[in-house]
N, C-alpha and C. Protein backbone atom coordinates (compact mmCIF):
# COMPACT_ATOMS: atom_id res chain seq x y z
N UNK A 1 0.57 12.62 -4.10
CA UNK A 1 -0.41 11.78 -3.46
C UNK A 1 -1.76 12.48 -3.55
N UNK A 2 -2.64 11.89 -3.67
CA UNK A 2 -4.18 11.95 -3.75
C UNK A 2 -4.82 11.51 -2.22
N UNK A 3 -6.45 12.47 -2.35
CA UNK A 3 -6.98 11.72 -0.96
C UNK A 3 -7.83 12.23 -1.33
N UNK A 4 -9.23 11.61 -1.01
CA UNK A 4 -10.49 12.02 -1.31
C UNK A 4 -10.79 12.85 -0.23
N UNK A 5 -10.79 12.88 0.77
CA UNK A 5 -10.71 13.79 1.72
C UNK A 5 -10.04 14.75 1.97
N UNK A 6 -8.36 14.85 1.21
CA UNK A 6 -7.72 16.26 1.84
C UNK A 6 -7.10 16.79 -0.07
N UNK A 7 -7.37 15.84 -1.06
CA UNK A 7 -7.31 16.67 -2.10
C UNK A 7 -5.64 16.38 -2.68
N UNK A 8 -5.04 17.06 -3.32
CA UNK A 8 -3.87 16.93 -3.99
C UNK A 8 -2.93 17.04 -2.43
N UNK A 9 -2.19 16.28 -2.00
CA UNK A 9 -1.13 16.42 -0.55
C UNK A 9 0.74 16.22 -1.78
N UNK A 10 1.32 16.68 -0.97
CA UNK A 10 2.58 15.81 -1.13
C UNK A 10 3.17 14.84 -0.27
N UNK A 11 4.34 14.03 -0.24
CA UNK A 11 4.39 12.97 0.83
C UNK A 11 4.60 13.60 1.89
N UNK A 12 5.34 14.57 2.39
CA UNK A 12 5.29 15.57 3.88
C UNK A 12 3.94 15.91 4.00
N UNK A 13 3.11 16.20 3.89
CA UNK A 13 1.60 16.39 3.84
C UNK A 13 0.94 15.12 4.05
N UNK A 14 1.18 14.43 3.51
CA UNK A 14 0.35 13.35 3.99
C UNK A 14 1.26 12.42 5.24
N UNK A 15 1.99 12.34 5.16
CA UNK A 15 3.08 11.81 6.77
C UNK A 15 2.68 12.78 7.90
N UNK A 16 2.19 14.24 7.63
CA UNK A 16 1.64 15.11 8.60
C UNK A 16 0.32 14.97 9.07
N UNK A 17 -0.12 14.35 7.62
CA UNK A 17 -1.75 14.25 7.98
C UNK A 17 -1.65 12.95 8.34
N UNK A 18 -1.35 11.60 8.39
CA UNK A 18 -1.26 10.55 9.12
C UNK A 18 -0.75 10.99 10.81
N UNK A 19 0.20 11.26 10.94
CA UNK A 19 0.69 11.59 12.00
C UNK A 19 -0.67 12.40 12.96
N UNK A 20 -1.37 13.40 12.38
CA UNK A 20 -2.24 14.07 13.08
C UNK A 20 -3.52 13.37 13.17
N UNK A 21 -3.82 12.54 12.09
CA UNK A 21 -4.88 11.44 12.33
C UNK A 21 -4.66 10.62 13.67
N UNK A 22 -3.10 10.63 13.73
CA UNK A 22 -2.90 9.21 14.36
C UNK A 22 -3.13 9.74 16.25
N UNK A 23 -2.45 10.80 16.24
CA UNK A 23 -3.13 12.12 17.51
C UNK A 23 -4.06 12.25 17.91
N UNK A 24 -4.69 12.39 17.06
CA UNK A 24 -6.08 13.02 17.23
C UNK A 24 -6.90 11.65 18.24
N UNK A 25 -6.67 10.78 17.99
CA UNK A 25 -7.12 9.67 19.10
C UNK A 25 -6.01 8.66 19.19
N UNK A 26 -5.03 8.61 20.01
CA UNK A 26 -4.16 8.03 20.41
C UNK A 26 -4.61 7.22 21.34
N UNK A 27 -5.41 6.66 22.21
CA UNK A 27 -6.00 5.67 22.73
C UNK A 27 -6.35 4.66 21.66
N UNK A 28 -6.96 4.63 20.04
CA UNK A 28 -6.69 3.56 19.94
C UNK A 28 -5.35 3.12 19.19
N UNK A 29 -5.93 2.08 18.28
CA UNK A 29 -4.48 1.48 17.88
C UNK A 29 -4.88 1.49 16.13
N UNK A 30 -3.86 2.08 15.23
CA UNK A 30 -3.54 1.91 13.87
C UNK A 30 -3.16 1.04 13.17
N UNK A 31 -3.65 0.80 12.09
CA UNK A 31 -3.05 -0.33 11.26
C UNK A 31 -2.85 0.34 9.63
N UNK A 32 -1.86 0.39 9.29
CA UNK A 32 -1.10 0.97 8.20
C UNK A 32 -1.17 0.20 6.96
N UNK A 33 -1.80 0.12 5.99
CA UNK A 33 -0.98 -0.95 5.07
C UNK A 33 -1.54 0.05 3.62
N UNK A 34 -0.07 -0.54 3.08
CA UNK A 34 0.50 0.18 1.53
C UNK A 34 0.58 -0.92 0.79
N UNK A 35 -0.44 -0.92 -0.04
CA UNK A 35 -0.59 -1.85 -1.26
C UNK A 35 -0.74 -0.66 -2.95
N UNK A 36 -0.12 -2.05 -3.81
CA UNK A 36 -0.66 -1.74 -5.47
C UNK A 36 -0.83 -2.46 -6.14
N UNK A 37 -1.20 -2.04 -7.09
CA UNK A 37 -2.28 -2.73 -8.07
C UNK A 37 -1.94 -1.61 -9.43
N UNK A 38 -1.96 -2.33 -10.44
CA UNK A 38 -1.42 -1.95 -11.96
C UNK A 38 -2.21 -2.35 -13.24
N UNK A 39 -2.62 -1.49 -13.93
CA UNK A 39 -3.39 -1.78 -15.30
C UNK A 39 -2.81 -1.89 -16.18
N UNK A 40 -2.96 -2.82 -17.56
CA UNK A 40 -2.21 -2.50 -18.49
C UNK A 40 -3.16 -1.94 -19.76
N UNK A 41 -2.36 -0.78 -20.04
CA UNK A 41 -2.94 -0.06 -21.63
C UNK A 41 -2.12 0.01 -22.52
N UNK A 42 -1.64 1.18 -23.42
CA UNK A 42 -0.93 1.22 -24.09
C UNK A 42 0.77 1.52 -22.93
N UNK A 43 0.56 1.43 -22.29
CA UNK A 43 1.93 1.35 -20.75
C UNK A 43 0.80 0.98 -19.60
N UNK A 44 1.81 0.80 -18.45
CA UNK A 44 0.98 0.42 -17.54
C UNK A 44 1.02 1.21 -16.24
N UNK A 45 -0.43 1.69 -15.98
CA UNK A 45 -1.15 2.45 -14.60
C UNK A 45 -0.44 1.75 -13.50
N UNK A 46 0.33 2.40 -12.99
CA UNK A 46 0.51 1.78 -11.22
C UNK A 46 0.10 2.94 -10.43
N UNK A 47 -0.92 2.08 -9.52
CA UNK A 47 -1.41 3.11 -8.58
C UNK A 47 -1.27 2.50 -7.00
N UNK A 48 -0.30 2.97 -6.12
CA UNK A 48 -0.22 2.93 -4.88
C UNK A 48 -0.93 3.68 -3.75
N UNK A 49 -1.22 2.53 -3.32
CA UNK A 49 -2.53 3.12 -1.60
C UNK A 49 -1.76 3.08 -0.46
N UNK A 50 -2.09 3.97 0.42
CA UNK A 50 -1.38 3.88 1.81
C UNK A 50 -2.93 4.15 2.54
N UNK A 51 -3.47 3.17 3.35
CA UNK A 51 -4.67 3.44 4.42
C UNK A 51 -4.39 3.01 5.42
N UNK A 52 -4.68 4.11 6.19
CA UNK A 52 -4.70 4.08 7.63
C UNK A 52 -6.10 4.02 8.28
N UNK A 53 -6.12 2.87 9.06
CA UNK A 53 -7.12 2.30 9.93
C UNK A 53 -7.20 2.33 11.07
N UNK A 54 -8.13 3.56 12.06
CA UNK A 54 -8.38 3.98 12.78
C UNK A 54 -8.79 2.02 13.67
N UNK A 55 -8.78 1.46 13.75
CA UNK A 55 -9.23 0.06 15.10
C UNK A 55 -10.40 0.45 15.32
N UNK A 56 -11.37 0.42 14.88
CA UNK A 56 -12.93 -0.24 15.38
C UNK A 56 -13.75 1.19 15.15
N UNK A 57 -13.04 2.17 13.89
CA UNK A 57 -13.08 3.58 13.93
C UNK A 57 -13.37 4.47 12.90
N UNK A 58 -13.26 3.05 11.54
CA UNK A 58 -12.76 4.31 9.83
C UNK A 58 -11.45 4.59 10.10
N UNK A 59 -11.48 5.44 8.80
CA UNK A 59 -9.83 5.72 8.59
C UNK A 59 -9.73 6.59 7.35
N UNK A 60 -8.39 6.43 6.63
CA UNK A 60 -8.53 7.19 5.62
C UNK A 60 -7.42 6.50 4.89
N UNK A 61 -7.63 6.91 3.46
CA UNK A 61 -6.35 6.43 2.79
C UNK A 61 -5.87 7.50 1.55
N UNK A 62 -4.92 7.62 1.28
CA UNK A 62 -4.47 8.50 -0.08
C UNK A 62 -3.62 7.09 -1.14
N UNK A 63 -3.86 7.62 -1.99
CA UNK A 63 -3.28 6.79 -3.50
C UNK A 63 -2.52 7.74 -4.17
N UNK A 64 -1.32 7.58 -5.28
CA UNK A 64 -0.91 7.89 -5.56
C UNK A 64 -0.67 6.99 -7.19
N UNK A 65 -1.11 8.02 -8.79
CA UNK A 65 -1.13 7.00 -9.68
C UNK A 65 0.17 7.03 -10.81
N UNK A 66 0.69 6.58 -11.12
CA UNK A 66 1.63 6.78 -12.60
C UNK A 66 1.86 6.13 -13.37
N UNK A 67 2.48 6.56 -14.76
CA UNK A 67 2.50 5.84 -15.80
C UNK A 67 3.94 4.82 -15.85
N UNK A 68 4.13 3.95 -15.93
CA UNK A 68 5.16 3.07 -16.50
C UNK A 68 5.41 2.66 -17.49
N UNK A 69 6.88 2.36 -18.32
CA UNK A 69 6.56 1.22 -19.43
C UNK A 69 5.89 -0.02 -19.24
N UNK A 70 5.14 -0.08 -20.17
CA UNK A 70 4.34 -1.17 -20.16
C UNK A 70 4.74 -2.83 -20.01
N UNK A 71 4.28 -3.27 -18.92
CA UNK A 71 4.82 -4.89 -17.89
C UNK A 71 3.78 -5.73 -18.73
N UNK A 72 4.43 -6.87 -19.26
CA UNK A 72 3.41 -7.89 -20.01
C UNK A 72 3.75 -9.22 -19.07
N UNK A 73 4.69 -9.14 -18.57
CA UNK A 73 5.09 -9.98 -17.78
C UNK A 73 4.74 -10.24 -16.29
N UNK A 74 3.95 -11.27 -15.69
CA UNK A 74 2.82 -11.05 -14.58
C UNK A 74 4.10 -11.10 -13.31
N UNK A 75 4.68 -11.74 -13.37
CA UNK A 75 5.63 -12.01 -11.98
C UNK A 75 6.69 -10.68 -12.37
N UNK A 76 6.99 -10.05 -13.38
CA UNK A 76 7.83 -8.66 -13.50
C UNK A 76 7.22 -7.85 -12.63
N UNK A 77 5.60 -7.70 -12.83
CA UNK A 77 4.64 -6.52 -12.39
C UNK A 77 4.29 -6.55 -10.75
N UNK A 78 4.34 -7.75 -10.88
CA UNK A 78 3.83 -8.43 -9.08
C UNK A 78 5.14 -7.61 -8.34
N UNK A 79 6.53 -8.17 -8.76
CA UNK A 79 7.56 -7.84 -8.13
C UNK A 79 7.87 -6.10 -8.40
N UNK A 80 7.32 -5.42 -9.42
CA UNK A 80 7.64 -4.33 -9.46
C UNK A 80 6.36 -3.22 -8.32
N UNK A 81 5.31 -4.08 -8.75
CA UNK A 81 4.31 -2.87 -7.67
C UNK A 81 4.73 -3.42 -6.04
N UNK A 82 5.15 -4.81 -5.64
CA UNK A 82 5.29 -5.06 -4.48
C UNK A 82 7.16 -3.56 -3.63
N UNK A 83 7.90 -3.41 -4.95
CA UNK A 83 8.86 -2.89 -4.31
C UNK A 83 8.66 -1.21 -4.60
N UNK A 84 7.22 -1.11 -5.45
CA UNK A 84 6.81 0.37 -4.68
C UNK A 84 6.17 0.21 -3.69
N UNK A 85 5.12 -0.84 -3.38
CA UNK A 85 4.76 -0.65 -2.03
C UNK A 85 5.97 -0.93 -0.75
N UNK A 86 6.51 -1.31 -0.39
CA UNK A 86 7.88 -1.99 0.05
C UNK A 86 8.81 -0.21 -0.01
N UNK A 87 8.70 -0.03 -0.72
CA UNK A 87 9.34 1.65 -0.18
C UNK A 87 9.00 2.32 0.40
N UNK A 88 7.28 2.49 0.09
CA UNK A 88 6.56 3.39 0.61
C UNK A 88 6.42 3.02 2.23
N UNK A 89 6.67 1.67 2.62
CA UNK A 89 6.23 1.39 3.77
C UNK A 89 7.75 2.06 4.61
N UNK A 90 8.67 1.47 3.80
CA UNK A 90 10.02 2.20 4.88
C UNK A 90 10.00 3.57 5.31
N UNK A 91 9.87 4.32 4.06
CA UNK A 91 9.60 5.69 4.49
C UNK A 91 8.62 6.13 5.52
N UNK A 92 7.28 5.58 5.46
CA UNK A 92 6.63 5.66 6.34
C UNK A 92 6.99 5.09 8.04
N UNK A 93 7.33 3.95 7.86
CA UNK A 93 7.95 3.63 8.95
C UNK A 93 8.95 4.45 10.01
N UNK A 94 10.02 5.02 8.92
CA UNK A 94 10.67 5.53 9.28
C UNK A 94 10.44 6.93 10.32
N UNK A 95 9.25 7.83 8.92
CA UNK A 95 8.43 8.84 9.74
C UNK A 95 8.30 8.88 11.25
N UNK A 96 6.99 7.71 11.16
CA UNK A 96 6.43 7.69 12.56
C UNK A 96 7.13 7.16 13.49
N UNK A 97 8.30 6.38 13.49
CA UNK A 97 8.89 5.66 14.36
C UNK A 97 9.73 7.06 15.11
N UNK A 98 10.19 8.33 14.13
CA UNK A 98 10.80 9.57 14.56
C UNK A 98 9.62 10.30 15.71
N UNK A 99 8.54 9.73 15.30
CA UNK A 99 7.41 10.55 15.95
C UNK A 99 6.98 9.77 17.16
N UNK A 100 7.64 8.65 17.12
CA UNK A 100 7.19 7.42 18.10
C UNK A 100 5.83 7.50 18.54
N UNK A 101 4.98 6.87 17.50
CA UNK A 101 4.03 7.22 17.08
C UNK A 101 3.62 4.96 17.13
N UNK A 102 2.67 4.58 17.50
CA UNK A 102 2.28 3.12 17.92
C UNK A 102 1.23 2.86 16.67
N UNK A 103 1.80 1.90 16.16
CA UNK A 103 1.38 1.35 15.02
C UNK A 103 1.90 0.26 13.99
N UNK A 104 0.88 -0.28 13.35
CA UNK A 104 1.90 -1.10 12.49
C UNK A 104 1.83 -1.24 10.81
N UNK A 105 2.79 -1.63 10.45
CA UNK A 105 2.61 -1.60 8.77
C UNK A 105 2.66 -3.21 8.48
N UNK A 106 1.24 -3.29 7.31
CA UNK A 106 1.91 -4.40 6.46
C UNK A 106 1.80 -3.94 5.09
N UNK A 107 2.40 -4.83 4.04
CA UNK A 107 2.00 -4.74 2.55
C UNK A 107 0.86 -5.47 2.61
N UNK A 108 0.06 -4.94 1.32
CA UNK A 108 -0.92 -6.21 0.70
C UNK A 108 -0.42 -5.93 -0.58
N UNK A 109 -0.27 -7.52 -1.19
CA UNK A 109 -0.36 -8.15 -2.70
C UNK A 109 -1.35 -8.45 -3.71
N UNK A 110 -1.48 -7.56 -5.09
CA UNK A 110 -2.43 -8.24 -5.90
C UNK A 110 -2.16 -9.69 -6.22
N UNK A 111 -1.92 -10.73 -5.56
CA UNK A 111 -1.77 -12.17 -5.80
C UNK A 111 -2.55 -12.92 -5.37
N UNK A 112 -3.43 -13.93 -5.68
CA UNK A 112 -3.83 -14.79 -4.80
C UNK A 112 -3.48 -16.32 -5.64
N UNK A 113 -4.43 -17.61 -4.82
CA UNK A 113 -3.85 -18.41 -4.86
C UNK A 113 -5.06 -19.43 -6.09
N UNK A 114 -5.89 -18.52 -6.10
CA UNK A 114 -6.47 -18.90 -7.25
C UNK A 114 -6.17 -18.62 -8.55
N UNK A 115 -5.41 -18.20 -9.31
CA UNK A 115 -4.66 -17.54 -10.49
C UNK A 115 -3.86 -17.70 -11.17
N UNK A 116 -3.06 -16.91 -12.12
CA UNK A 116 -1.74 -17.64 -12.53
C UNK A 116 -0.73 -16.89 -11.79
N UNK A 117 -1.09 -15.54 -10.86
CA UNK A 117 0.03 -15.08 -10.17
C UNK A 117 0.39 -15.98 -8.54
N UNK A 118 -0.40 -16.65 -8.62
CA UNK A 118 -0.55 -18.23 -7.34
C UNK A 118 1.76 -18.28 -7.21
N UNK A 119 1.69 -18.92 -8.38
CA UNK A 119 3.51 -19.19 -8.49
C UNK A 119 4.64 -18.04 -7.60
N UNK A 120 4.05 -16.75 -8.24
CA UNK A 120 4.89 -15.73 -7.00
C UNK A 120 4.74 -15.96 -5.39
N UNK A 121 3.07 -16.21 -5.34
CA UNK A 121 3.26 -15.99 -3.79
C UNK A 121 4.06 -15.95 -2.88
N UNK A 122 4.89 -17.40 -2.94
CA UNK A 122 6.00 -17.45 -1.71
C UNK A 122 7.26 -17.20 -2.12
N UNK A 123 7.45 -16.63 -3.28
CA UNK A 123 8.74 -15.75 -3.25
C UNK A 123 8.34 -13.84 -2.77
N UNK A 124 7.34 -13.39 -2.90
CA UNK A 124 6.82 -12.37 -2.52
C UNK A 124 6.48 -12.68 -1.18
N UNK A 125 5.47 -13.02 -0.49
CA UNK A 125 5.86 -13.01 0.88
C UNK A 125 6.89 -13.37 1.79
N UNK A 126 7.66 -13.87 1.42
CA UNK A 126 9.37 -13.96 1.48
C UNK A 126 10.04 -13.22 1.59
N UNK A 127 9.96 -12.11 0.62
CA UNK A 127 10.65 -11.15 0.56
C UNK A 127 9.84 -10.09 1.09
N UNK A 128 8.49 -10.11 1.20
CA UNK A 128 8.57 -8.85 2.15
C UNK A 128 8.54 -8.95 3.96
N UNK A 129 8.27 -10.33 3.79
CA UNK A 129 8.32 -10.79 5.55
C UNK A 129 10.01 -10.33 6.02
N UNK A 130 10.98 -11.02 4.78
CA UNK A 130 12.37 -10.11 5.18
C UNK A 130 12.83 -9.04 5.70
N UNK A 131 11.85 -8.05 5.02
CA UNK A 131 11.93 -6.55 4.93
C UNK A 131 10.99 -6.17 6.45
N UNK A 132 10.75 -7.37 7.06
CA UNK A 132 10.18 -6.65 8.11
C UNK A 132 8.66 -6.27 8.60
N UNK A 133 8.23 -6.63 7.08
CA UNK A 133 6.29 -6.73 7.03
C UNK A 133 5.98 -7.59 7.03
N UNK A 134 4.35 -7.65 7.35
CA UNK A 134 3.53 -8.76 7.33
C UNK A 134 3.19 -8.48 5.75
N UNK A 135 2.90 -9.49 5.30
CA UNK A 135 2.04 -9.75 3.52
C UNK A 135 0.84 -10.37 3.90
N UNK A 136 -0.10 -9.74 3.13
CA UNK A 136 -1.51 -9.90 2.80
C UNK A 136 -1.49 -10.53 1.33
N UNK A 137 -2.05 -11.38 0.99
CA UNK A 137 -2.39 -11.61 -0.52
C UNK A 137 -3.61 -11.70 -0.78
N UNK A 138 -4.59 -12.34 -1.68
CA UNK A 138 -5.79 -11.96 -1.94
C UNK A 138 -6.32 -13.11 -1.35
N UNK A 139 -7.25 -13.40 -0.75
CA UNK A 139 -8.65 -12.10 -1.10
C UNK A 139 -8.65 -11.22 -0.07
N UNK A 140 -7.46 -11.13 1.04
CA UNK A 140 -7.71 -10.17 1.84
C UNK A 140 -6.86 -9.18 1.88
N UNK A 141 -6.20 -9.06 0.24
CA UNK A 141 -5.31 -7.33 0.36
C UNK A 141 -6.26 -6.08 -0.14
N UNK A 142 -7.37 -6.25 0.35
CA UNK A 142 -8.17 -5.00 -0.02
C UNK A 142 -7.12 -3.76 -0.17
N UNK A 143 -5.89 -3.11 0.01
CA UNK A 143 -5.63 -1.92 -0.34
C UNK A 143 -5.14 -2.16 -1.51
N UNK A 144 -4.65 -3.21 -1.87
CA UNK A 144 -4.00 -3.52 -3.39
C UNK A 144 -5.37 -4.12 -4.54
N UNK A 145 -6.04 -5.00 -4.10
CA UNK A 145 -6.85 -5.43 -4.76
C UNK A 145 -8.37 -4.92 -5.00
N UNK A 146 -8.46 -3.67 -4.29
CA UNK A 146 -10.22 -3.14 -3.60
C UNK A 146 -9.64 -1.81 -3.99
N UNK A 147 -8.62 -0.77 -3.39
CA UNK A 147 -8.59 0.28 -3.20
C UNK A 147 -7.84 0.59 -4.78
N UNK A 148 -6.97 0.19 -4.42
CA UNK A 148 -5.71 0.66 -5.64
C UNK A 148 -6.76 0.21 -6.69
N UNK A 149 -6.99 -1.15 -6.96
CA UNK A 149 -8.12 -1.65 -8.60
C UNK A 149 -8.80 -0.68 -8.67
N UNK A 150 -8.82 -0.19 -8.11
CA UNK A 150 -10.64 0.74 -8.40
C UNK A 150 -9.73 2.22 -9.06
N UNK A 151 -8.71 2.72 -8.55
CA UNK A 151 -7.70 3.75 -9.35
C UNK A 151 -7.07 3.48 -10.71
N UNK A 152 -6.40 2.18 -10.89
CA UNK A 152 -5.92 1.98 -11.77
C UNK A 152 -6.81 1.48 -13.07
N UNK A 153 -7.96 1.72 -12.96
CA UNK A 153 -9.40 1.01 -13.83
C UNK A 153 -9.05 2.03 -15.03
């Protein structure tokens, strides 16, 4: 994992550094969300965001980028970056819930309803409302569509 603020972390490092963010002012309230977003080149860039949002405060986020075989297929890619974000959130979940720690997670989706990825939508928020999250799609998954785009460029 990456962070412009704390530099090369690993995932215990950054679950430590969330956790101590989340301390450090525990009066207010967090909002978690793990989105991605994927380029295609000669293979394809997937780069996953996890930001944490301090409530009425800033925040911070780390990304994490890698290479894949290359997805030509738009609903393959949708469903493949949605079930790295979709992991990342369990694990995390899992973390802080050990830490009982007040907060919440959603995904955001590079999908919106203007596009040709429009058709996934409601099998993707479907499946991650299953899993227990809220889904964001565009234009308001800024961590998938704002944060992550801007990595995977």
């Amino acid at each position: 994992m990456r962070s412009i603020t704390y530099g090369e972390v690993s995932q215990e490092e950054m679950f430590r550094i969330i956790k101590n963010y989340i301390l450090e002012d525990s009066s207010r309230f967090y909002h978690i969300t793990v989105g991605t977003d994927s380029q295609n080149f000669d293979f394809t860039k997937m780069v996953m965001v996890v930001a944490v949002w301090r409530v009425g405060k800033g925040g911070i986020f780390f990304y994490d980028c890698k290479r894949v075989k290359k997805m030509t297929n738009l609903r393959q890619k949708i469903i493949y970056e949605t079930s790295v974000s979709l992991e990342m959130a369990y694990k995390l979940s899992e973390k802080l819930k050990n830490e009982n720690l007040d907060f919440d997670i959603d995904i955001h989706v590079d999908a919106g309803e203007g596009g040709p990825s429009s058709k996934v939508i409601p099998e993707i928020v479907g499946w991650v409302r299953s899993c227990g999250f809220e889904c964001t799609t565009k234009p308001d998954s800024y961590a998938s569509s704002c944060i992550a785009n801007k990595f995977s460029k």
